[in-house]
C-alpha atoms as a PDB file:
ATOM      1  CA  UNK A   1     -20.852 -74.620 183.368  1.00  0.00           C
ATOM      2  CA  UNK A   2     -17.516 -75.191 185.389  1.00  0.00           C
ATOM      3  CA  UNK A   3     -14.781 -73.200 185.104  1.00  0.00           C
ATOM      4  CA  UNK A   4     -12.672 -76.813 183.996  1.00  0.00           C
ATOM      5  CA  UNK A   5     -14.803 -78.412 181.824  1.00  0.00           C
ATOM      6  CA  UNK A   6     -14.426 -77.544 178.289  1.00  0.00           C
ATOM      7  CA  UNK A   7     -17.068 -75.820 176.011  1.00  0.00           C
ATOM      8  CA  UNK A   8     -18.632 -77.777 173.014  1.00  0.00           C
ATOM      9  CA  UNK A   9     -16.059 -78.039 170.624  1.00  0.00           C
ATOM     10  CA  UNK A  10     -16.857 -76.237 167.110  1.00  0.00           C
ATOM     11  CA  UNK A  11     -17.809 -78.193 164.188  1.00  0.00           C
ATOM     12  CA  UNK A  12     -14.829 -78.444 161.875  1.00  0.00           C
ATOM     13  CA  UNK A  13     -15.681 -77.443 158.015  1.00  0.00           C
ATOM     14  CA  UNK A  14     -16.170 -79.861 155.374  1.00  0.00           C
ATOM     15  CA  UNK A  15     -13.884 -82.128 157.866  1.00  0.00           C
ATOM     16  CA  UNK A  16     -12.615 -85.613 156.813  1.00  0.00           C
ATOM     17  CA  UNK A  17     -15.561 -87.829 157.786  1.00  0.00           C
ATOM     18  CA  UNK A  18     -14.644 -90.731 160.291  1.00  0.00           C
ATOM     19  CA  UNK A  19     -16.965 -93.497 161.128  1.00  0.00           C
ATOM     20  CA  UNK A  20     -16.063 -96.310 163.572  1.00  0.00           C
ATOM     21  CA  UNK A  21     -18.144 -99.300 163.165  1.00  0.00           C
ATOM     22  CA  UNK A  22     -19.212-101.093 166.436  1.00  0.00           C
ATOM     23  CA  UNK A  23     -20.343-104.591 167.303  1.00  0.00           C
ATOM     24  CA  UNK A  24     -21.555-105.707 170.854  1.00  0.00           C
ATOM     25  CA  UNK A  25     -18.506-106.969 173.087  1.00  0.00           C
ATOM     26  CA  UNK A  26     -16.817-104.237 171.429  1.00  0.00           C
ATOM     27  CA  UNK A  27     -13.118-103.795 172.436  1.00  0.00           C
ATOM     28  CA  UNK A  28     -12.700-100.080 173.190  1.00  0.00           C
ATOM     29  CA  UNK A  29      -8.759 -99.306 173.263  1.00  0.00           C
ATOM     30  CA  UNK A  30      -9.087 -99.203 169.257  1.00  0.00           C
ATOM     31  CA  UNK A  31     -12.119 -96.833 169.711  1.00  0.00           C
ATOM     32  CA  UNK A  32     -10.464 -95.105 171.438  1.00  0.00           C
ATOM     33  CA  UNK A  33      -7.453 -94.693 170.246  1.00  0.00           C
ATOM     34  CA  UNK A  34      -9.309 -93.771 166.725  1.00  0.00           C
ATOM     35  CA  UNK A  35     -10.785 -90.680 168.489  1.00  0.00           C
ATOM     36  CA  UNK A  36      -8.149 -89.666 170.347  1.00  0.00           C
ATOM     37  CA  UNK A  37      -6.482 -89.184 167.194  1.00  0.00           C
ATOM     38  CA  UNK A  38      -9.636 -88.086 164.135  1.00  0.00           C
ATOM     39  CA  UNK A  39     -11.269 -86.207 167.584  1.00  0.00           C
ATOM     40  CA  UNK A  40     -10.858 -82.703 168.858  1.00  0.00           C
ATOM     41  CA  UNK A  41      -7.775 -81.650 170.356  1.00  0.00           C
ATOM     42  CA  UNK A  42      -8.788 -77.628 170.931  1.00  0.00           C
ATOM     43  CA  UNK A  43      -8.431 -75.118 169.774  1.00  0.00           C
ATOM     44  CA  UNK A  44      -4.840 -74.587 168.922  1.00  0.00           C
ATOM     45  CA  UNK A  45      -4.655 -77.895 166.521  1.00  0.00           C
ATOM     46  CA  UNK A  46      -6.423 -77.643 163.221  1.00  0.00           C
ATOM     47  CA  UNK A  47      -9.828 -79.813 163.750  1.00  0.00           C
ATOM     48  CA  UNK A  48      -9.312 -81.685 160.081  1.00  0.00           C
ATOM     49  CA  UNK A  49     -11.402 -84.714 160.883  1.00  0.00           C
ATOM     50  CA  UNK A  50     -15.098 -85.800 162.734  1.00  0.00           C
ATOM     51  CA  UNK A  51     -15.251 -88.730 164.637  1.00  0.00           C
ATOM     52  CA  UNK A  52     -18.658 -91.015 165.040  1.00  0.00           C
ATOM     53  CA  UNK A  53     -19.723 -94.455 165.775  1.00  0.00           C
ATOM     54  CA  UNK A  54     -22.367 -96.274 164.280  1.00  0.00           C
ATOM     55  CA  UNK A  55     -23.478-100.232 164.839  1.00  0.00           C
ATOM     56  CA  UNK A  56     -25.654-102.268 162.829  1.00  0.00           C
ATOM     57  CA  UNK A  57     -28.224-102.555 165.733  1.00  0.00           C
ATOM     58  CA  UNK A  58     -27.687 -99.126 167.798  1.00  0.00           C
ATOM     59  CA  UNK A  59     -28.475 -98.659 171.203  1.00  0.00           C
ATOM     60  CA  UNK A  60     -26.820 -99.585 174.254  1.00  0.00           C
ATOM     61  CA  UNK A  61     -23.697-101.728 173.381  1.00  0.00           C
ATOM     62  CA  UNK A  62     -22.105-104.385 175.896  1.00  0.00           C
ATOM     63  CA  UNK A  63     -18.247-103.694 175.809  1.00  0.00           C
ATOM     64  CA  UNK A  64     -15.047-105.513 177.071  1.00  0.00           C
ATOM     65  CA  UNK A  65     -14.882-103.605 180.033  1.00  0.00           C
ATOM     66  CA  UNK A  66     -18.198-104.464 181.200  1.00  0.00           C
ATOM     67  CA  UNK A  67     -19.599-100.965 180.719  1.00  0.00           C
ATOM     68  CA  UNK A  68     -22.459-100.207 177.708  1.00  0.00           C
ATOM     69  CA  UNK A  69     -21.594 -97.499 174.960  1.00  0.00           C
ATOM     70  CA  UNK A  70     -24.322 -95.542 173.414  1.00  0.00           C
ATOM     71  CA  UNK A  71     -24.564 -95.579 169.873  1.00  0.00           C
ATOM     72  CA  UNK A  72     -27.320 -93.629 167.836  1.00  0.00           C
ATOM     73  CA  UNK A  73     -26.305 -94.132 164.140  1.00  0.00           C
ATOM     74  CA  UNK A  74     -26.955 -97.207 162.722  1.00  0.00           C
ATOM     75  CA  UNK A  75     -25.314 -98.214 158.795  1.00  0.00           C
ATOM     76  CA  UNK A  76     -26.582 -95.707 157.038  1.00  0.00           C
ATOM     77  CA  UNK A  77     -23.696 -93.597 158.949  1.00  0.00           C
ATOM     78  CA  UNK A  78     -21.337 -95.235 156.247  1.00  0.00           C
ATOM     79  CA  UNK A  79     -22.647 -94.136 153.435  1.00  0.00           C
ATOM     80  CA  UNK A  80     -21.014 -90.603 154.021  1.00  0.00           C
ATOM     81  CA  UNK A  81     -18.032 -91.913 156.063  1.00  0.00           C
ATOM     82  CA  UNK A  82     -14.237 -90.965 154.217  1.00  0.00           C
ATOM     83  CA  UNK A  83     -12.861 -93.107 156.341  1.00  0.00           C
ATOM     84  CA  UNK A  84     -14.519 -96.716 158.171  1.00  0.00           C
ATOM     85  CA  UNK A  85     -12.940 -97.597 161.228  1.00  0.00           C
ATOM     86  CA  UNK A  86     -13.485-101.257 161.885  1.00  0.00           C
ATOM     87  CA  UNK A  87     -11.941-102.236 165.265  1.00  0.00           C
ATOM     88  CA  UNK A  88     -12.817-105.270 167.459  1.00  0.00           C
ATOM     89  CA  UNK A  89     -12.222-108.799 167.743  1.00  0.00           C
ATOM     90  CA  UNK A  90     -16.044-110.040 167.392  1.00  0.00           C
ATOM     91  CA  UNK A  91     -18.026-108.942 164.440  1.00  0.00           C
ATOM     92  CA  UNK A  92     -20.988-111.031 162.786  1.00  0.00           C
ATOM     93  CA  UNK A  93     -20.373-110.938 158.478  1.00  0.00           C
ATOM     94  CA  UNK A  94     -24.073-110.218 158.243  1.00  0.00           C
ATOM     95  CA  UNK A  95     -25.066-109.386 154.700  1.00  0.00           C
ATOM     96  CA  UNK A  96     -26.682-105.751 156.069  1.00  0.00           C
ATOM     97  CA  UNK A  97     -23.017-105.200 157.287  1.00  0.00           C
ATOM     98  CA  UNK A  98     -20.663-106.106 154.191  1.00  0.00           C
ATOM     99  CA  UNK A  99     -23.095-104.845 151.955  1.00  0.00           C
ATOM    100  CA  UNK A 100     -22.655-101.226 153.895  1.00  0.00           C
ATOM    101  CA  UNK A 101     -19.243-101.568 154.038  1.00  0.00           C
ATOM    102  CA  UNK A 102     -18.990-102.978 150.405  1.00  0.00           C
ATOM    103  CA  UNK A 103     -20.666 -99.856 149.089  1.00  0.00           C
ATOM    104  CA  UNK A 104     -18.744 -97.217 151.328  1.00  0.00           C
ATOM    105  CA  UNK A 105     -15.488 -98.654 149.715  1.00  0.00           C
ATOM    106  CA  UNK A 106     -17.043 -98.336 145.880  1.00  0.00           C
ATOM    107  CA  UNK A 107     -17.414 -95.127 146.530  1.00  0.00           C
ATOM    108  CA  UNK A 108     -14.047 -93.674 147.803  1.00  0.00           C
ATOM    109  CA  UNK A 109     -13.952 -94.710 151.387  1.00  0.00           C
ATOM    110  CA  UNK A 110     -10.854 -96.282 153.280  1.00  0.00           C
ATOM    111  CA  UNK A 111     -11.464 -99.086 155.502  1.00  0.00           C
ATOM    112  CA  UNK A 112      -9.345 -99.085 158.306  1.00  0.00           C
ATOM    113  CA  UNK A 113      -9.379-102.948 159.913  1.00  0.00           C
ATOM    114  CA  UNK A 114      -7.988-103.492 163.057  1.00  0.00           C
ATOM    115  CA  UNK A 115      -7.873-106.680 165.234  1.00  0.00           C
ATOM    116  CA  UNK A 116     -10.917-109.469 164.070  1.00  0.00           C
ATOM    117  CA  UNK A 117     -12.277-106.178 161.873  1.00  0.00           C
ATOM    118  CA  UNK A 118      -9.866-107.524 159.304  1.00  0.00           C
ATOM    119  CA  UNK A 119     -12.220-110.401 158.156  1.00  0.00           C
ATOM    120  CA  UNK A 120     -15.236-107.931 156.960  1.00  0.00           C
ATOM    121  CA  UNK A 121     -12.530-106.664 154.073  1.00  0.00           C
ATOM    122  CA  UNK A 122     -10.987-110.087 154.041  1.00  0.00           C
ATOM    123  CA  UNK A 123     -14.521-111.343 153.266  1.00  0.00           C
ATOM    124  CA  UNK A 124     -15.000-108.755 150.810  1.00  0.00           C
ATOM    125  CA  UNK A 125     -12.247-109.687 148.357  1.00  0.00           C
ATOM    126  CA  UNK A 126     -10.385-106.058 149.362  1.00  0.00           C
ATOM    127  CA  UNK A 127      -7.361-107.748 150.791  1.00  0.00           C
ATOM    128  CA  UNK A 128      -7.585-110.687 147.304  1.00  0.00           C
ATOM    129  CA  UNK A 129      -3.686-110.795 146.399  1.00  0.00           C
ATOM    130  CA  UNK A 130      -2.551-108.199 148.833  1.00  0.00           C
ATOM    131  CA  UNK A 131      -0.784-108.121 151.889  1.00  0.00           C
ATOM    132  CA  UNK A 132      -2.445-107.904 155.112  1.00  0.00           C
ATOM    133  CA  UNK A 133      -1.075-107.180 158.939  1.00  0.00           C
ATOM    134  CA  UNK A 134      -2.801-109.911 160.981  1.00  0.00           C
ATOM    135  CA  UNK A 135      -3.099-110.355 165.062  1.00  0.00           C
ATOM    136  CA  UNK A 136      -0.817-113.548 165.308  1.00  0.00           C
ATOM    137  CA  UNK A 137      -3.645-115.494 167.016  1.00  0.00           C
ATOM    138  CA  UNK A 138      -5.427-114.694 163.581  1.00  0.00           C
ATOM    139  CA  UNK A 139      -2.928-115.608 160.909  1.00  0.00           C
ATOM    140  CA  UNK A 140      -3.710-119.272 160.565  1.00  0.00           C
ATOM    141  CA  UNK A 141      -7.688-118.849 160.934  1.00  0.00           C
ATOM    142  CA  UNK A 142      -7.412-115.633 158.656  1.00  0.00           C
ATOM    143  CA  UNK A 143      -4.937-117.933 155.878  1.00  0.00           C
ATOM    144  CA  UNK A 144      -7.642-120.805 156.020  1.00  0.00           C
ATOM    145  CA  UNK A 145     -11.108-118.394 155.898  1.00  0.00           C
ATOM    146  CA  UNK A 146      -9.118-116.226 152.880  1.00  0.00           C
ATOM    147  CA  UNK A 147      -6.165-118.392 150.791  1.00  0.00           C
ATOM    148  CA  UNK A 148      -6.517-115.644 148.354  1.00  0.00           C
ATOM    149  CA  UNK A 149      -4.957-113.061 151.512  1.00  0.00           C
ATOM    150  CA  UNK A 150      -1.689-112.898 152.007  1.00  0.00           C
ATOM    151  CA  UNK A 151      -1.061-112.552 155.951  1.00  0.00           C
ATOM    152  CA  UNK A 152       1.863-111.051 157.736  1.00  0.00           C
ATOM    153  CA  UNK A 153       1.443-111.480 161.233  1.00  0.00           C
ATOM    154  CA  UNK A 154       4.707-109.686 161.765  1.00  0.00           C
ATOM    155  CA  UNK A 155       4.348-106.204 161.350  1.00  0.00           C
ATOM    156  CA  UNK A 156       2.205-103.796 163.023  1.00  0.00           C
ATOM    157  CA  UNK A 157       0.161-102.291 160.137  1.00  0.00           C
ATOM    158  CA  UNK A 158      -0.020-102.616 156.367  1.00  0.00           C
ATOM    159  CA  UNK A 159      -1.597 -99.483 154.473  1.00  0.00           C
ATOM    160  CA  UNK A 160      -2.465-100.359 150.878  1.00  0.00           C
ATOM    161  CA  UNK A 161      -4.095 -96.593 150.527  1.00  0.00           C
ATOM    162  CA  UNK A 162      -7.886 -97.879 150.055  1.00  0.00           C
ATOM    163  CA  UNK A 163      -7.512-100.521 152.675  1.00  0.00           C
ATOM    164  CA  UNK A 164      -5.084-100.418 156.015  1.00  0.00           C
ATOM    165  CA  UNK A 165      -4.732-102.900 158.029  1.00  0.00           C
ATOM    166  CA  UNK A 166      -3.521-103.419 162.155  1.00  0.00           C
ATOM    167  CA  UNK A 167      -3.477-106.688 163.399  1.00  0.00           C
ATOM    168  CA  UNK A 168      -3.232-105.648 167.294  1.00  0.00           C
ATOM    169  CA  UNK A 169      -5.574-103.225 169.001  1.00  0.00           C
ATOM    170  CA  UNK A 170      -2.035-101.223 170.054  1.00  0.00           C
ATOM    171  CA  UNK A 171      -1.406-100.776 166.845  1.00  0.00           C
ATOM    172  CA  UNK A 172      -4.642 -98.666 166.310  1.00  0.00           C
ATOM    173  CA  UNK A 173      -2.913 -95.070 167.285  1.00  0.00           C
ATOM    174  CA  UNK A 174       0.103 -96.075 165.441  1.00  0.00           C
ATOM    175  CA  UNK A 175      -2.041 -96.572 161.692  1.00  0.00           C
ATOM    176  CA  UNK A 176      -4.115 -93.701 162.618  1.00  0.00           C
ATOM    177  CA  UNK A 177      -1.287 -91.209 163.199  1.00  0.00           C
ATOM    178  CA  UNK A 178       0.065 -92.727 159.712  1.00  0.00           C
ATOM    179  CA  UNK A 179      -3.163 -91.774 157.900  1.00  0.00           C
ATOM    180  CA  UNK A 180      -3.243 -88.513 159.418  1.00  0.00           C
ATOM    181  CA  UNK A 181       0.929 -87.754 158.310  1.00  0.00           C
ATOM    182  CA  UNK A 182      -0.673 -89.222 154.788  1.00  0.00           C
ATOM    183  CA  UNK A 183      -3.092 -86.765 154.724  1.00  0.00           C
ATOM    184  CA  UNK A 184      -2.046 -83.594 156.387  1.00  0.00           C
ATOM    185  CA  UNK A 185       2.057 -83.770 156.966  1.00  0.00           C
ATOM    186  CA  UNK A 186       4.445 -84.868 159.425  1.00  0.00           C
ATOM    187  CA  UNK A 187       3.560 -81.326 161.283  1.00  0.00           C
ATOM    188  CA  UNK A 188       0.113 -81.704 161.879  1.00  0.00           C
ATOM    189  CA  UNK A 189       0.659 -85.572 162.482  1.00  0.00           C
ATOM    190  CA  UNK A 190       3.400 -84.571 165.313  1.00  0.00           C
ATOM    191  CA  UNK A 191       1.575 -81.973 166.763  1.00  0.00           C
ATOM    192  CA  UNK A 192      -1.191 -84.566 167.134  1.00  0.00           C
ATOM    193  CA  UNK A 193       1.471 -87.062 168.491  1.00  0.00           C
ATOM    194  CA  UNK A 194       2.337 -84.847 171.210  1.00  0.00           C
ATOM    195  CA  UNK A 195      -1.089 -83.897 172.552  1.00  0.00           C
ATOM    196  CA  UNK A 196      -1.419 -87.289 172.981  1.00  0.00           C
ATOM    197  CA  UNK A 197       2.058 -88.032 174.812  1.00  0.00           C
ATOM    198  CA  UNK A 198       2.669 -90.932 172.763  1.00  0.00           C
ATOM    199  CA  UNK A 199       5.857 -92.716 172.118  1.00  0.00           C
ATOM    200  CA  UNK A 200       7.591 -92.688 169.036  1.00  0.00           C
ATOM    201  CA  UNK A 201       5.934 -93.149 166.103  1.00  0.00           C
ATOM    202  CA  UNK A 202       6.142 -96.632 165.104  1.00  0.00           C
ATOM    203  CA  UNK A 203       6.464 -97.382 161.044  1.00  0.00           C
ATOM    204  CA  UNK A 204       4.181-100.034 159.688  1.00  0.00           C
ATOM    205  CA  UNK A 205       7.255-102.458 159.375  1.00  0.00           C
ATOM    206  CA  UNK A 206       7.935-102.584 162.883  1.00  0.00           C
ATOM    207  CA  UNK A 207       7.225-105.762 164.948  1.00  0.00           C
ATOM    208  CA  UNK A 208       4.310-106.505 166.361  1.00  0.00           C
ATOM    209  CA  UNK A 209       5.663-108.111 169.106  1.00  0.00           C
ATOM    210  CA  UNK A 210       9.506-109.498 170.089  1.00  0.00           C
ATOM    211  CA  UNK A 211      10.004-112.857 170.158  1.00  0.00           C
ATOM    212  CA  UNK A 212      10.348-114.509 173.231  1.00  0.00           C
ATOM    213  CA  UNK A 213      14.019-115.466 174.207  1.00  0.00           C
ATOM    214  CA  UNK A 214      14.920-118.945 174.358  1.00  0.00           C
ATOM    215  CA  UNK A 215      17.360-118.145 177.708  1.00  0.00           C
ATOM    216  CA  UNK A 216      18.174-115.378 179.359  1.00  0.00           C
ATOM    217  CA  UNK A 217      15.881-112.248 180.026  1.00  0.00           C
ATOM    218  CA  UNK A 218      14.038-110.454 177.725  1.00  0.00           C
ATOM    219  CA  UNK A 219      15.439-107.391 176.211  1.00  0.00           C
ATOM    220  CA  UNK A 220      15.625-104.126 178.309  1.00  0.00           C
ATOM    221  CA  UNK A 221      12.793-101.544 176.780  1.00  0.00           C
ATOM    222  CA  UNK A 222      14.265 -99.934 174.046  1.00  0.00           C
ATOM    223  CA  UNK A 223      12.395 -96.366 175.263  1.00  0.00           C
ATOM    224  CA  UNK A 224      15.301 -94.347 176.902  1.00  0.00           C
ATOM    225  CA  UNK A 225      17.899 -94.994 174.019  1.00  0.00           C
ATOM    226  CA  UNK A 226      15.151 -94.013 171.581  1.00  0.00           C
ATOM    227  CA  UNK A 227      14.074 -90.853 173.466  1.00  0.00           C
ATOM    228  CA  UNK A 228      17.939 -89.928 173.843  1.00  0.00           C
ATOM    229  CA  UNK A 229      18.087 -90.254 170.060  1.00  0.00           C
ATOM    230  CA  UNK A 230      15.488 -87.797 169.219  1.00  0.00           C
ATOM    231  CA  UNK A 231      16.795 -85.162 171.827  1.00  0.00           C
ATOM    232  CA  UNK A 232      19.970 -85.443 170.220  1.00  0.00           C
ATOM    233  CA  UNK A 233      18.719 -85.344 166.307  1.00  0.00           C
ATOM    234  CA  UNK A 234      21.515 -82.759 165.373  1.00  0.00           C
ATOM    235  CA  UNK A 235      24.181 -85.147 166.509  1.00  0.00           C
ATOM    236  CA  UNK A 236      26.342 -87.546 164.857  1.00  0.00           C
ATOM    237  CA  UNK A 237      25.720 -90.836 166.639  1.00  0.00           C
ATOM    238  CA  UNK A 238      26.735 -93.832 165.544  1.00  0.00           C
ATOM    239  CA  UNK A 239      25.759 -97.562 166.550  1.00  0.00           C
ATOM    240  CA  UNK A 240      28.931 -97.784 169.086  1.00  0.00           C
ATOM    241  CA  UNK A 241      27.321 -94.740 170.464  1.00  0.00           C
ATOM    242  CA  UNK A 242      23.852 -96.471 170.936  1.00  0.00           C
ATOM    243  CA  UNK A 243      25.419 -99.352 171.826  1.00  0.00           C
ATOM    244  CA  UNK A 244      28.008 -97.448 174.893  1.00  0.00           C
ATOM    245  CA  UNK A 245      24.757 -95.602 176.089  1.00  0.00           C
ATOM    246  CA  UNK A 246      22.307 -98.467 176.422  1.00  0.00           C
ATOM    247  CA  UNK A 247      25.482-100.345 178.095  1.00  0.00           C
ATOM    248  CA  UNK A 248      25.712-103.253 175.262  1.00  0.00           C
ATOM    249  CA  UNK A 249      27.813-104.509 172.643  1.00  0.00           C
ATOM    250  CA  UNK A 250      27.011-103.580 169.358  1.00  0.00           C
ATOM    251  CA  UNK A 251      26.078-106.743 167.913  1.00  0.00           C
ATOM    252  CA  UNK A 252      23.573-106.903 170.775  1.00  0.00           C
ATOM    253  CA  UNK A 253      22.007-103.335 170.547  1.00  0.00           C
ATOM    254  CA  UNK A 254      21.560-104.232 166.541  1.00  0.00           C
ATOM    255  CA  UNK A 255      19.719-107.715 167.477  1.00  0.00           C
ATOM    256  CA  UNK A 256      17.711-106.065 169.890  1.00  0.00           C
ATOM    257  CA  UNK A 257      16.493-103.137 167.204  1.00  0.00           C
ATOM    258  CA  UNK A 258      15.855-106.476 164.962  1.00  0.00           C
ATOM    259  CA  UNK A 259      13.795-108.302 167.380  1.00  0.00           C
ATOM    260  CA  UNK A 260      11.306-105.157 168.746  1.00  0.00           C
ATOM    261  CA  UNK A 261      11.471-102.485 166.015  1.00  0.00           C
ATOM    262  CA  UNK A 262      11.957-104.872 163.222  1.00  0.00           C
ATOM    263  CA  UNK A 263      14.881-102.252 161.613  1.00  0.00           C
ATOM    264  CA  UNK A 264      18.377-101.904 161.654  1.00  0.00           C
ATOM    265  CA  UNK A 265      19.508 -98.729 164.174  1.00  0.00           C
ATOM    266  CA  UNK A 266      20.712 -96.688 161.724  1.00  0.00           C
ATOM    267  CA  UNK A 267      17.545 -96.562 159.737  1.00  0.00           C
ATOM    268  CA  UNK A 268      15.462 -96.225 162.537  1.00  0.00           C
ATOM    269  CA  UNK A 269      17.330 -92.651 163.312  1.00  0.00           C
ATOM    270  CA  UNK A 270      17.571 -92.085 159.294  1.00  0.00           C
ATOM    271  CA  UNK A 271      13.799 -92.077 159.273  1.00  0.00           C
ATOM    272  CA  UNK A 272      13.382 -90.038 162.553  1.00  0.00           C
ATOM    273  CA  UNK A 273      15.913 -87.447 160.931  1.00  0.00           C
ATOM    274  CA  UNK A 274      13.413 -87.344 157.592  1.00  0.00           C
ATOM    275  CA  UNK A 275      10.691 -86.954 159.795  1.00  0.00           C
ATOM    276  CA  UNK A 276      11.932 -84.126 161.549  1.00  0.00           C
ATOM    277  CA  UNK A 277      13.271 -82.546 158.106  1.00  0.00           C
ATOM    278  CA  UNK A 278       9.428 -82.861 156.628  1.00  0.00           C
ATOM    279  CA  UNK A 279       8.347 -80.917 159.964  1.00  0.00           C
ATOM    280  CA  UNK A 280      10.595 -78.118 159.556  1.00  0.00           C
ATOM    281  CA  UNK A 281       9.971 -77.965 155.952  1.00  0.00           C
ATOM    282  CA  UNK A 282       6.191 -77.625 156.280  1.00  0.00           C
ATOM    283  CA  UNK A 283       6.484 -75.509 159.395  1.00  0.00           C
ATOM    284  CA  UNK A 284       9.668 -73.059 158.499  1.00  0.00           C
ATOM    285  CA  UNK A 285      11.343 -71.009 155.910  1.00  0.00           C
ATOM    286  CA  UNK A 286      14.632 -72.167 156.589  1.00  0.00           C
ATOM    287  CA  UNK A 287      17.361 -73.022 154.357  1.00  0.00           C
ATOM    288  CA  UNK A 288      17.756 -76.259 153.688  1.00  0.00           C
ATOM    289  CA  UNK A 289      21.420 -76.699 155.049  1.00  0.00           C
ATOM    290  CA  UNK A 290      19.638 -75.119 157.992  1.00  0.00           C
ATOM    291  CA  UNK A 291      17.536 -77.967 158.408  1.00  0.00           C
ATOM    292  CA  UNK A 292      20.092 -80.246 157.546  1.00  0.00           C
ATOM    293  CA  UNK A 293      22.459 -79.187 160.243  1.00  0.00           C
ATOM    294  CA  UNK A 294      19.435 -79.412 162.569  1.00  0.00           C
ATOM    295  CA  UNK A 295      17.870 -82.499 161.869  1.00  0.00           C
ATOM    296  CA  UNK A 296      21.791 -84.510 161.721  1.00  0.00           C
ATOM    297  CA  UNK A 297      22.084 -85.044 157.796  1.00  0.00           C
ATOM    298  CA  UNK A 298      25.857 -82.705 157.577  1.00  0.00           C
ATOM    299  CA  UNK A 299      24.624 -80.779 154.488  1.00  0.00           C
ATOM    300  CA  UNK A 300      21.946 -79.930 152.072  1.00  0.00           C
ATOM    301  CA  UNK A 301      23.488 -81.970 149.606  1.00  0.00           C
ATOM    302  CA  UNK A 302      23.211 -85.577 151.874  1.00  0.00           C
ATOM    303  CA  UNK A 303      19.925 -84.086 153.424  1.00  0.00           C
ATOM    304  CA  UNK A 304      18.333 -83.653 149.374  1.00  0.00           C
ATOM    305  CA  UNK A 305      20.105 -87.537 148.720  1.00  0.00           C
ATOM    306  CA  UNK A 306      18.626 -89.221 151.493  1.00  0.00           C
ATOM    307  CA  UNK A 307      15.133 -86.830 150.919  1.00  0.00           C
ATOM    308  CA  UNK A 308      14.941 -88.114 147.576  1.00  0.00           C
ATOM    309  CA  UNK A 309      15.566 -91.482 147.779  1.00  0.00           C
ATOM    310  CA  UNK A 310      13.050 -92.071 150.535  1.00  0.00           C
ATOM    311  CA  UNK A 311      10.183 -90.025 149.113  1.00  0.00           C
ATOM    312  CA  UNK A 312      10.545 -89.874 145.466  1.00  0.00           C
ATOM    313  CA  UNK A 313      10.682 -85.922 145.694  1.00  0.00           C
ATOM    314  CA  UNK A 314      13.051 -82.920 146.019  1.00  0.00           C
ATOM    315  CA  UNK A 315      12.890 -80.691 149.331  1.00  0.00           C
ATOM    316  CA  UNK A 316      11.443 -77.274 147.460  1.00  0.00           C
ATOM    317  CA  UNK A 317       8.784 -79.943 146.097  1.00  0.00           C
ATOM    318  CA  UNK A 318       7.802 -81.185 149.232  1.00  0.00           C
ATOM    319  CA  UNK A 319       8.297 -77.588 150.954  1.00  0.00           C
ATOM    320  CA  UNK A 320       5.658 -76.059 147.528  1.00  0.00           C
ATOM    321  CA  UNK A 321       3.328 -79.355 148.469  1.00  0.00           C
ATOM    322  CA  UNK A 322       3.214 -79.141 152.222  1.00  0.00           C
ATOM    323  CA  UNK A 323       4.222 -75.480 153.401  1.00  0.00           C
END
């Protein structure tokens, strides 16, 4: 074996069972992105989930990029899956397939829809009364199909616990990442995060897109203010600040955080700050007007306020939860 490639990675125990189900003309940038998060990422990160595929005819699948994938399970891979993965924009509501999916549900599973996946839990009556994040190409077919759904073609992901939804393929790493902060805390979720290089989390409220301008130019990327943010966590910035280092006026930084994040600034870095205060709290012993000081919130006393009203907990809770 070369020195560079690495050796079979071990089998994790009793890990949370991920199953991806694949169609022909299968998209792959939601597979993908699925496995780059539930795979293995070596051995200094936990391994707390297994990753397979499975099809309802296996064998050699045709894909979107013109290359075949191999896949060996067929349904029956389901019927042990925690979590379904259903990612694409072209899959046939056979009976063999909603039936399989039907039953992995009644039995615990989460289905994860993503893209045109979104119809096999649409068609199942999951998603009856409930929102759902549709692609906006979708919304009006998915509206007409499924009255009974109620589509938001807005944001990038909805997560009703036994069913999430992501109506873009980007969007896949973004609800997967979610799942995992569900499931194992913000640490384990970040660590994840930063394996992968990827940007900021995005919330499920966020935008799926910005709307196009009717004049002018489209919005400069939002990327450098949001990455000075986050290197400067401990500071007290305020929305003139955001505003004097992205070179706009107020009014226009705050439209801007509208139109592509779909929040105000100051709750964007409010959320960032209790992100970064769950880390430290299920990564550290320290003092909570430690982490306050740290993480921008002044004082323990703000730091437990804002904790509290966000997550419906106290800090020692969360810390005897998490830690």
């Amino acid at each position: 074996m070369p020195l560079d490639c690495p050796e079979t990675p071990p089998a994790p125990l009793n890990p949370h069972r991920v199953v991806a189900l694949v169609a022909p003309n299968q998209e792959l940038h939601p597979v993908t992105s699925a496995s780059a998060v539930f795979g293995y990422h070596g051995p200094d990160i936990p391994q707390r989930y297994g990753f397979s595929l499975c099809a309802e005819h296996p064998g050699s699948l045709p894909t979107t990029l013109g290359v075949p994938i191999q896949v060996d399970s067929g349904l029956e891979a389901l019927d042990n899956a925690d979590t379904v993965v259903i990612a694409g924009w072209t899959f046939t509501l056979s009976p063999a397939v909603l039936h399989a999916v039907a039953r992995a549900h009644a039995r615990g599973a989460r289905i994860v829809a993503v893209c045109g996946g979104i119809f096999i839990p649409a068609a199942l009556g999951l998603l009856d009364g409930r929102r759902a994040s549709v692609h906006w190409e979708l919304s009006a077919e998915l509206a007409a199909r499924h009255p009974r759904v109620i589509p938001d073609d807005t944001v990038i992901y909805v997560d009703h616990g036994d069913v999430a939804t992501a109506g873009a393929s980007a969007a896949t790493l973004d609800l997967c990442l979610h799942q995992v902060f569900q499931e194992y805390g913000a640490a384990h979720a970040m660590r994840i995060g930063r394996q992968l290089a990827a940007g900021p989390h995005r919330e499920g409220c966020q935008r799926q897109y910005p709307p196009l301008p009717t004049t002018g130019p489209m919005p400069d990327s939002l990327a450098p203010l949001l990455e000075w943010l986050l290197s400067r966590l401990p500071d007290q910035i305020t929305v003139e600040d955001m505003a004097a280092y992205s070179g706009v006026s107020p009014r226009t930084l705050t439209r801007q955080f509208a139109d592509q994040l779909g929040v105000p600034p100051g709750r964007w870095l409010l959320e960032r700050r209790l992100a970064a205060t769950r880390a430290l709290l299920e990564e550290t012993d320290l003092p909570v007007e430690t982490i306050a000081t740290r993480v921008g919130l002044s004082s323990a006393v703000n730091l437990r306020r804002r904790f509290h009203t966000a997550l419906r907990t106290t800090p020692a809770a969360y810390r005897r939860s998490f830690r």
